[in-house]
PDB file of N, CA and C in Angstrom:
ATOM      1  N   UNK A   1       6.409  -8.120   5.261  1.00  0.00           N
ATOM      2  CA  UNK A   1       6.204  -7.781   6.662  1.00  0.00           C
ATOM      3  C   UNK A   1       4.986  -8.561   7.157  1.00  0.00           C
ATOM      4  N   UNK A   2       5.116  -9.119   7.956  1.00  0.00           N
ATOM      5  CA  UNK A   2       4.172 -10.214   8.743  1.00  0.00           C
ATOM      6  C   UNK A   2       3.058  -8.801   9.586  1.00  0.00           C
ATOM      7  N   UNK A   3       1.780  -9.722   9.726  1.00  0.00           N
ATOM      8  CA  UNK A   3       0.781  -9.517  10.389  1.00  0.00           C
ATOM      9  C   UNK A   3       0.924  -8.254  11.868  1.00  0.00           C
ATOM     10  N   UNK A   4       1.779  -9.046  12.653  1.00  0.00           N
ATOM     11  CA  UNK A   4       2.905  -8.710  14.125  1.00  0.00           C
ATOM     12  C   UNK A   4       3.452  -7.521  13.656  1.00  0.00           C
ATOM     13  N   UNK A   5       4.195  -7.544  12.841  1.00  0.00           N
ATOM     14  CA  UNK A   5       4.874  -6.298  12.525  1.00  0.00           C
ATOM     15  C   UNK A   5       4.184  -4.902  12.160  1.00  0.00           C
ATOM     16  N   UNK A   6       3.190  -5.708  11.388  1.00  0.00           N
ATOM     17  CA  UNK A   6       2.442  -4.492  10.800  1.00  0.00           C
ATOM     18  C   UNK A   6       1.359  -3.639  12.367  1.00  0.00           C
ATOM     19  N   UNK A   7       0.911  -4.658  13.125  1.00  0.00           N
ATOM     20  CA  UNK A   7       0.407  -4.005  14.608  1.00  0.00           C
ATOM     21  C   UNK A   7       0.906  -3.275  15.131  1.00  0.00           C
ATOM     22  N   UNK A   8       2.527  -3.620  15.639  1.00  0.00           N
ATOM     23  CA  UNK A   8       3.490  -2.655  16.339  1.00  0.00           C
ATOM     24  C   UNK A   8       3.386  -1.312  15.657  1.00  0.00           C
ATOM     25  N   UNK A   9       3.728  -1.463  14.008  1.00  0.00           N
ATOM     26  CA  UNK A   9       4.206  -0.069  13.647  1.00  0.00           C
ATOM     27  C   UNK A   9       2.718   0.415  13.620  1.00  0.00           C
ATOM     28  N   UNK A  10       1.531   0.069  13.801  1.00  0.00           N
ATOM     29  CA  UNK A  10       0.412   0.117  13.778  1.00  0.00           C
ATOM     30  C   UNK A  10       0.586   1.540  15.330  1.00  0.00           C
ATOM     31  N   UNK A  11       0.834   1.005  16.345  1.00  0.00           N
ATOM     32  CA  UNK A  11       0.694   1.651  17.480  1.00  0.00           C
ATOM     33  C   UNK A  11       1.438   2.920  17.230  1.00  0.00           C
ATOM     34  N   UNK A  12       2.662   1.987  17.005  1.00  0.00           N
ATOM     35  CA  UNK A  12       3.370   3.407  17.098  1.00  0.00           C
ATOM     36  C   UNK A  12       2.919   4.576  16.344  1.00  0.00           C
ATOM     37  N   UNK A  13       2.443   4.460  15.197  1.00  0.00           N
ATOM     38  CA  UNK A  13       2.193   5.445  14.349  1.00  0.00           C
ATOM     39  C   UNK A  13       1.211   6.383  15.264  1.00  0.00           C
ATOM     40  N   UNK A  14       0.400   5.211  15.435  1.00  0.00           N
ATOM     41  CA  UNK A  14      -0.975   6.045  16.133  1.00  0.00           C
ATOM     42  C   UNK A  14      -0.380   6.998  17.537  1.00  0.00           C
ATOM     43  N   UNK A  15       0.366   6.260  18.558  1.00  0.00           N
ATOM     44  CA  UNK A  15       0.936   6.631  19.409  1.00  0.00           C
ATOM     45  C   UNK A  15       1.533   8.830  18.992  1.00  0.00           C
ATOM     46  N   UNK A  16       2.225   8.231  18.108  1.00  0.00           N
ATOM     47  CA  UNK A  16       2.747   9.638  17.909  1.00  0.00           C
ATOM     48  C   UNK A  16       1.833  10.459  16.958  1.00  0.00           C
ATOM     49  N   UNK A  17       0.833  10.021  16.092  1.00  0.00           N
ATOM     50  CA  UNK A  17      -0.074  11.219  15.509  1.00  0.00           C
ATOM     51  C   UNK A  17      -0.422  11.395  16.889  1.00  0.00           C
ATOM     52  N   UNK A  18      -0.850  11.195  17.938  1.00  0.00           N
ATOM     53  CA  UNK A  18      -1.679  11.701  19.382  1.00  0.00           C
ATOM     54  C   UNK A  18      -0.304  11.884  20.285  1.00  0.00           C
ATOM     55  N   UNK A  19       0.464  12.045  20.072  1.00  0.00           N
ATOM     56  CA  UNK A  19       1.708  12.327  20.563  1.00  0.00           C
ATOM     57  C   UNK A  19       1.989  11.791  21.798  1.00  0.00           C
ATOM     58  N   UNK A  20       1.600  10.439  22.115  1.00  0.00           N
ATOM     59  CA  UNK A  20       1.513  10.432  23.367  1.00  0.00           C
ATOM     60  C   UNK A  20       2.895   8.617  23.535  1.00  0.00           C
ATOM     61  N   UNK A  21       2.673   8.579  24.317  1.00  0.00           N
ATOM     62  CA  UNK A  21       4.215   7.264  24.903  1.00  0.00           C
ATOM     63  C   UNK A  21       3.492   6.585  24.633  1.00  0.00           C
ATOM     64  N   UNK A  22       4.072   5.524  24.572  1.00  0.00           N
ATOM     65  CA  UNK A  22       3.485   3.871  24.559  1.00  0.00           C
ATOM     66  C   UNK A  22       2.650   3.576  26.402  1.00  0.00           C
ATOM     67  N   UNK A  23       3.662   4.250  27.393  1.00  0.00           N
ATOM     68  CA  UNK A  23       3.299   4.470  28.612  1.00  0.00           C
ATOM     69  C   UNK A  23       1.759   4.784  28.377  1.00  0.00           C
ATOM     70  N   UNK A  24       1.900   6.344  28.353  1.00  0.00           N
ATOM     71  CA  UNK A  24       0.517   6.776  27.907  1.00  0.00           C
ATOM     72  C   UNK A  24      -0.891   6.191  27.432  1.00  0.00           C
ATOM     73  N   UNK A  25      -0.329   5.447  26.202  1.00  0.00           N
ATOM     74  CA  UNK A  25      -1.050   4.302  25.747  1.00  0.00           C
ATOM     75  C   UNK A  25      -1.791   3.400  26.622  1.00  0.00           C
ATOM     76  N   UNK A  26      -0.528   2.980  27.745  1.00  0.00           N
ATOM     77  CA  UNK A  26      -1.231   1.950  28.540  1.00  0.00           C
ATOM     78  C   UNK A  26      -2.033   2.076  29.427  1.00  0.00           C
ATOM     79  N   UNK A  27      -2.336   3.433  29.730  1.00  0.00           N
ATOM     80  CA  UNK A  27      -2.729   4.626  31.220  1.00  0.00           C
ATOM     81  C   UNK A  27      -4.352   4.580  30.476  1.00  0.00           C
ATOM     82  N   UNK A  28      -4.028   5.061  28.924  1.00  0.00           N
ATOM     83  CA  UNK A  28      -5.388   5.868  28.692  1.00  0.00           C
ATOM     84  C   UNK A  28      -6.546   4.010  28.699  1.00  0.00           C
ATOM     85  N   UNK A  29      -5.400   2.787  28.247  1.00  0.00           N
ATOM     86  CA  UNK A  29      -6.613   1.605  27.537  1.00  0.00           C
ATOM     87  C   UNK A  29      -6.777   0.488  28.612  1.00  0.00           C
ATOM     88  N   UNK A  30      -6.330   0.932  30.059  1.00  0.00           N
ATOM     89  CA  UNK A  30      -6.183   0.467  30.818  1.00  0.00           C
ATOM     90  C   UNK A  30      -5.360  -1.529  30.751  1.00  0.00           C
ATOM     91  N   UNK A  31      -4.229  -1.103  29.701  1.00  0.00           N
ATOM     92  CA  UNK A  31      -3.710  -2.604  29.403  1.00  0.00           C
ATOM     93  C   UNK A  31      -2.416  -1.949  30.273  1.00  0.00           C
ATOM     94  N   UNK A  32      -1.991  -3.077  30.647  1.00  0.00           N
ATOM     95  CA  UNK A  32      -0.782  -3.094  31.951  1.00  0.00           C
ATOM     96  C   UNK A  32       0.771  -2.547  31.092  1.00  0.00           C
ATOM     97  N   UNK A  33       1.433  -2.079  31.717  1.00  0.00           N
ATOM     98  CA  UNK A  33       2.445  -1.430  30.705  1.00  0.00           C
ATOM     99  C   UNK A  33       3.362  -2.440  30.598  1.00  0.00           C
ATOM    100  N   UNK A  34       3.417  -3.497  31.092  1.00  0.00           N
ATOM    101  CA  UNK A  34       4.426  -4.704  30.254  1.00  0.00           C
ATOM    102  C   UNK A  34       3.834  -5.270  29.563  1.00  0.00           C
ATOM    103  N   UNK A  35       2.305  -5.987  29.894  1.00  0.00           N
ATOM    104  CA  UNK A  35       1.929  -6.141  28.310  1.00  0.00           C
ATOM    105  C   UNK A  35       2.180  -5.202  26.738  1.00  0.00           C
ATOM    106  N   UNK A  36       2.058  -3.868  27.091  1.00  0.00           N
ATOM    107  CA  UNK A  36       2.116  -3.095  25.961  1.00  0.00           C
ATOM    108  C   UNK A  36       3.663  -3.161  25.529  1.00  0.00           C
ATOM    109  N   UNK A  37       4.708  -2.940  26.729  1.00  0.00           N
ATOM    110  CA  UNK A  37       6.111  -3.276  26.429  1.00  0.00           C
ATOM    111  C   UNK A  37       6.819  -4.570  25.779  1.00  0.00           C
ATOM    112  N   UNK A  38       5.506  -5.222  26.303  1.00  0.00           N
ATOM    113  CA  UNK A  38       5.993  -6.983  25.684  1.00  0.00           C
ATOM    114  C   UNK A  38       5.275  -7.151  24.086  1.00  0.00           C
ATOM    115  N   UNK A  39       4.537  -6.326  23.950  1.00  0.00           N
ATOM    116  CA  UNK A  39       3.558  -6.399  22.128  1.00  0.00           C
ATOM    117  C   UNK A  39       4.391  -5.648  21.649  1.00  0.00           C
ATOM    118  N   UNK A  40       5.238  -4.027  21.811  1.00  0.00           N
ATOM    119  CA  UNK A  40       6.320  -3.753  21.103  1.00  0.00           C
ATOM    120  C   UNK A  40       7.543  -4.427  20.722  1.00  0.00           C
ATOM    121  N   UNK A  41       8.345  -4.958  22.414  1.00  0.00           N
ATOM    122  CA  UNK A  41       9.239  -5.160  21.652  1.00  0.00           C
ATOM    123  C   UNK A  41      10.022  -7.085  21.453  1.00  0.00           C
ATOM    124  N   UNK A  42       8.458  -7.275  21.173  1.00  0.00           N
ATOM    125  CA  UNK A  42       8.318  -8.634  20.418  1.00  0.00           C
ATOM    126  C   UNK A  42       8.328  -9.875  21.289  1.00  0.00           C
ATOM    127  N   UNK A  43       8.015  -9.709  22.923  1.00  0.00           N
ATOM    128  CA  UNK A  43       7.884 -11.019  23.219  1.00  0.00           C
ATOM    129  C   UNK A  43       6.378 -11.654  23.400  1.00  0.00           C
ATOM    130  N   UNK A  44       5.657 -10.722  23.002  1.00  0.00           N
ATOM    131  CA  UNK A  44       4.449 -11.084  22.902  1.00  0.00           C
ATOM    132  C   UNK A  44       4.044 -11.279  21.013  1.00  0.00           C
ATOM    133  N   UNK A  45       4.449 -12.683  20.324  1.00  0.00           N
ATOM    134  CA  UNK A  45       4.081 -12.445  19.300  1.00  0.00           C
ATOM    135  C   UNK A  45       2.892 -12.417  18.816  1.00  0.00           C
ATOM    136  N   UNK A  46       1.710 -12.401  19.702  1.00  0.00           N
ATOM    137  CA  UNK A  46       0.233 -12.642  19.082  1.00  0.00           C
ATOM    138  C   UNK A  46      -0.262 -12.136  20.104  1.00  0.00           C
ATOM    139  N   UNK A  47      -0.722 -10.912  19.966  1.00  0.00           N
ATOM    140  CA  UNK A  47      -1.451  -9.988  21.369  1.00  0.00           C
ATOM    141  C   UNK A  47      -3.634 -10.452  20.770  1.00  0.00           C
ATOM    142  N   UNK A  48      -3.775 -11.036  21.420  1.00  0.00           N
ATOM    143  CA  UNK A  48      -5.109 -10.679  21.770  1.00  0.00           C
ATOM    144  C   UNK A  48      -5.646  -9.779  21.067  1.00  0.00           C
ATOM    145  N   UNK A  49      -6.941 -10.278  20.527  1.00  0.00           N
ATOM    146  CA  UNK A  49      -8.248  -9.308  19.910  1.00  0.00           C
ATOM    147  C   UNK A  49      -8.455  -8.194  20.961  1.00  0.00           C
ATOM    148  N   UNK A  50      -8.696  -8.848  21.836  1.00  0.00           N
ATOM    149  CA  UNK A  50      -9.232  -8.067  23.347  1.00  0.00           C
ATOM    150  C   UNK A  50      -8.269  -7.572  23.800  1.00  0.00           C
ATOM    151  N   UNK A  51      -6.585  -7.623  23.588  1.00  0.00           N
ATOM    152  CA  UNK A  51      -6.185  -6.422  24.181  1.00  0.00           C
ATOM    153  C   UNK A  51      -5.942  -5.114  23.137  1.00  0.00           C
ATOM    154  N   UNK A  52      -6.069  -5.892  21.621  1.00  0.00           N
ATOM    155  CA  UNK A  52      -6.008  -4.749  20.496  1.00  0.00           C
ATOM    156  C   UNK A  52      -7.368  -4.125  20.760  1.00  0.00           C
ATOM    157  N   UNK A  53      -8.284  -4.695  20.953  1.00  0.00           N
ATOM    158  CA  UNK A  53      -9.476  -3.599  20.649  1.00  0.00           C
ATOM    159  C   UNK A  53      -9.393  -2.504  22.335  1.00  0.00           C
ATOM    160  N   UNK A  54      -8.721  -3.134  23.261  1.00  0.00           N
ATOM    161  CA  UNK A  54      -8.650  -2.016  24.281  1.00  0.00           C
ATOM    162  C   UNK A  54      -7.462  -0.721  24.664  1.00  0.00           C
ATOM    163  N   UNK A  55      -6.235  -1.507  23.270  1.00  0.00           N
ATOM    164  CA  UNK A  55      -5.526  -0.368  22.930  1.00  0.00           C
ATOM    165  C   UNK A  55      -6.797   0.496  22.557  1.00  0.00           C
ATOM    166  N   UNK A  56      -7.102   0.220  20.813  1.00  0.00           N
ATOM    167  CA  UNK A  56      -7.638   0.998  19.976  1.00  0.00           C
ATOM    168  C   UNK A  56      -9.253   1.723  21.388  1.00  0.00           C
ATOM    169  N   UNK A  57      -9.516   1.298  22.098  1.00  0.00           N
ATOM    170  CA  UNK A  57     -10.695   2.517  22.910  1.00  0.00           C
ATOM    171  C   UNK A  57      -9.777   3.024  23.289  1.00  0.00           C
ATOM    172  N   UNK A  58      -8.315   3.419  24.073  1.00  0.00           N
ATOM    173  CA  UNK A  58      -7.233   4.165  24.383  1.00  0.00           C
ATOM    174  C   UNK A  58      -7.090   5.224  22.957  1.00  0.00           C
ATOM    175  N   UNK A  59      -6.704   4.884  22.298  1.00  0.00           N
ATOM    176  CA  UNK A  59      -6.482   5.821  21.686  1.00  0.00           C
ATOM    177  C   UNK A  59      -8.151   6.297  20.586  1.00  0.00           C
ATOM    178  N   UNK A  60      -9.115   6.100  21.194  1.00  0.00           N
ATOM    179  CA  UNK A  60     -10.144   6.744  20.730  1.00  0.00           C
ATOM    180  C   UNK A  60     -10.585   6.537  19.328  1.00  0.00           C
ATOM    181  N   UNK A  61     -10.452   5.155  18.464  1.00  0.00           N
ATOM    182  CA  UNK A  61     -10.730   4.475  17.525  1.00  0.00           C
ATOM    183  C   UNK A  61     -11.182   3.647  17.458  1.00  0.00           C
ATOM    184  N   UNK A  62     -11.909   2.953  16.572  1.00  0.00           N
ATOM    185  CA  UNK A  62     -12.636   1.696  16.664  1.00  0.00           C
ATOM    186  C   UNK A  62     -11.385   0.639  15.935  1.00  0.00           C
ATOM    187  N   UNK A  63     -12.008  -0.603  16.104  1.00  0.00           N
ATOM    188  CA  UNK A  63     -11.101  -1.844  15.516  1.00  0.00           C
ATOM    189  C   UNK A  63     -11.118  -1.543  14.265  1.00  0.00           C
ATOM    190  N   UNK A  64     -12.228  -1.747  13.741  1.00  0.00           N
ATOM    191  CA  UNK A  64     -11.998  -1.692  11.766  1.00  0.00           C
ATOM    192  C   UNK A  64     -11.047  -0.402  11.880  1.00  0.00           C
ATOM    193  N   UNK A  65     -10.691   0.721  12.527  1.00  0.00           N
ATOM    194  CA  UNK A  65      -9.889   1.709  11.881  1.00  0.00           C
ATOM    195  C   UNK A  65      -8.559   1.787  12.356  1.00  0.00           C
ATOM    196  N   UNK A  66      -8.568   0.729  13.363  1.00  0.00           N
ATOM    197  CA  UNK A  66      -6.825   0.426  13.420  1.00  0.00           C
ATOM    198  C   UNK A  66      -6.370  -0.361  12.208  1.00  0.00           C
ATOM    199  N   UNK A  67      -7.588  -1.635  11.660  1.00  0.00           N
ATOM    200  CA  UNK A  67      -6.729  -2.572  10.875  1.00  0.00           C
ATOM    201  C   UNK A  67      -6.829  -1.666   9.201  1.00  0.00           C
ATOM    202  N   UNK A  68      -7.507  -0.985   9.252  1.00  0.00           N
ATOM    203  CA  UNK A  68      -7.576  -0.295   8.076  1.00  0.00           C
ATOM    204  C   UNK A  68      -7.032   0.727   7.414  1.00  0.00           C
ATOM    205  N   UNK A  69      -6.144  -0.196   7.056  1.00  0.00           N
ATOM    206  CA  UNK A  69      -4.850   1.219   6.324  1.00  0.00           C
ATOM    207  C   UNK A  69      -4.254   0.029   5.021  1.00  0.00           C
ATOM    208  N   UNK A  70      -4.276   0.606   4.149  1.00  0.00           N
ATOM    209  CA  UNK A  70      -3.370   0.114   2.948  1.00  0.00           C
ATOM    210  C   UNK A  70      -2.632  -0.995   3.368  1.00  0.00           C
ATOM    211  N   UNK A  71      -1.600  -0.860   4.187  1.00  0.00           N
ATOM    212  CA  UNK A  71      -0.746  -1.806   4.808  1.00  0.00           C
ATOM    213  C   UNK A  71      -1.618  -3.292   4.893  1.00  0.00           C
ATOM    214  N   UNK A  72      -2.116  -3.069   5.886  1.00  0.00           N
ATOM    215  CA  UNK A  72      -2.731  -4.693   6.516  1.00  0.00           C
ATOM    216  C   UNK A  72      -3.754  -4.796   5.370  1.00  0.00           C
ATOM    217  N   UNK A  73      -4.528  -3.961   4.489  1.00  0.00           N
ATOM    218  CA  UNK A  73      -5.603  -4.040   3.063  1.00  0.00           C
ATOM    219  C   UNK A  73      -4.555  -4.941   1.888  1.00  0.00           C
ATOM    220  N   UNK A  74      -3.194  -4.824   2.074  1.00  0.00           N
ATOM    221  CA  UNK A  74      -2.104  -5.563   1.482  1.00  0.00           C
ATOM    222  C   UNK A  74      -1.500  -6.652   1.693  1.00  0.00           C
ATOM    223  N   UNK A  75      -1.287  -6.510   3.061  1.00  0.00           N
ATOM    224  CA  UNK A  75      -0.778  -7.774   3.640  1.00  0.00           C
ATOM    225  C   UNK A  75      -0.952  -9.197   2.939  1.00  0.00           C
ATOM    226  N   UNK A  76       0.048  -9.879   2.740  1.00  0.00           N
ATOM    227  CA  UNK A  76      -0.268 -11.464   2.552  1.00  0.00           C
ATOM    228  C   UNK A  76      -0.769 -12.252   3.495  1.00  0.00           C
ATOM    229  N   UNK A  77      -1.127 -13.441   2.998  1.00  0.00           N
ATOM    230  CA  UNK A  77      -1.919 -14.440   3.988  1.00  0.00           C
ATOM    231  C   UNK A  77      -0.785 -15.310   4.740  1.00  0.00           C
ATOM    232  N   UNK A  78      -0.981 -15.094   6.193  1.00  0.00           N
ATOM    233  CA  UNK A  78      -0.085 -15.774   6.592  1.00  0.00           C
ATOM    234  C   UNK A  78      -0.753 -17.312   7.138  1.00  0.00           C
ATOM    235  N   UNK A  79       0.164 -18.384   6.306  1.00  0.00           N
ATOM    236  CA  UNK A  79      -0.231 -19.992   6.795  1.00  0.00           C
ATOM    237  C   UNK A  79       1.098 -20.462   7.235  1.00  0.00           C
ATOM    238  N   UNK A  80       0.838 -20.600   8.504  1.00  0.00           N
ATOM    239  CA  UNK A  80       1.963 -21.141   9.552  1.00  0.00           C
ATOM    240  C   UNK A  80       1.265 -22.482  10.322  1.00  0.00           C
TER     241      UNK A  80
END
């Protein structure tokens, strides 16, 4: 599972421990709801530092604790 992939399911997870929409999401981190619609469902393949770190103040986390989960601590190196 690539980098991209691991972000999305990244949100979502977070999205639903706080039970809230992807909508929601975009209300609380003030990112526009087609950007957030376009980082789910994949036409945005490389979202921005700056719009991940303004999800993660939306949902009330810092950066190191979005990327920090087993998953992405696993991840391979991607050279493209």
């Amino acid at each position: 599972m690539g980098i991209y992939d691991l972000v999305v399911q990244r949100i979502y997870e977070l999205c639903k421990e706080r039970e809230i929409t992807p909508n929601a999401l975009s209300y609380l981190s003030g990112v526009s709801q087609s950007t957030v619609k376009s980082i789910l469902n994949g036409e945005s393949k490389n979202p921005g530092i700056v719009t991940i770190k303004k999800l993660c103040d939306g949902l009330n986390i810092s950066i190191v604790e979005f990327f920090n989960t087993e998953k992405f601590n696993n991840a391979e190196q991607e050279l493209k």
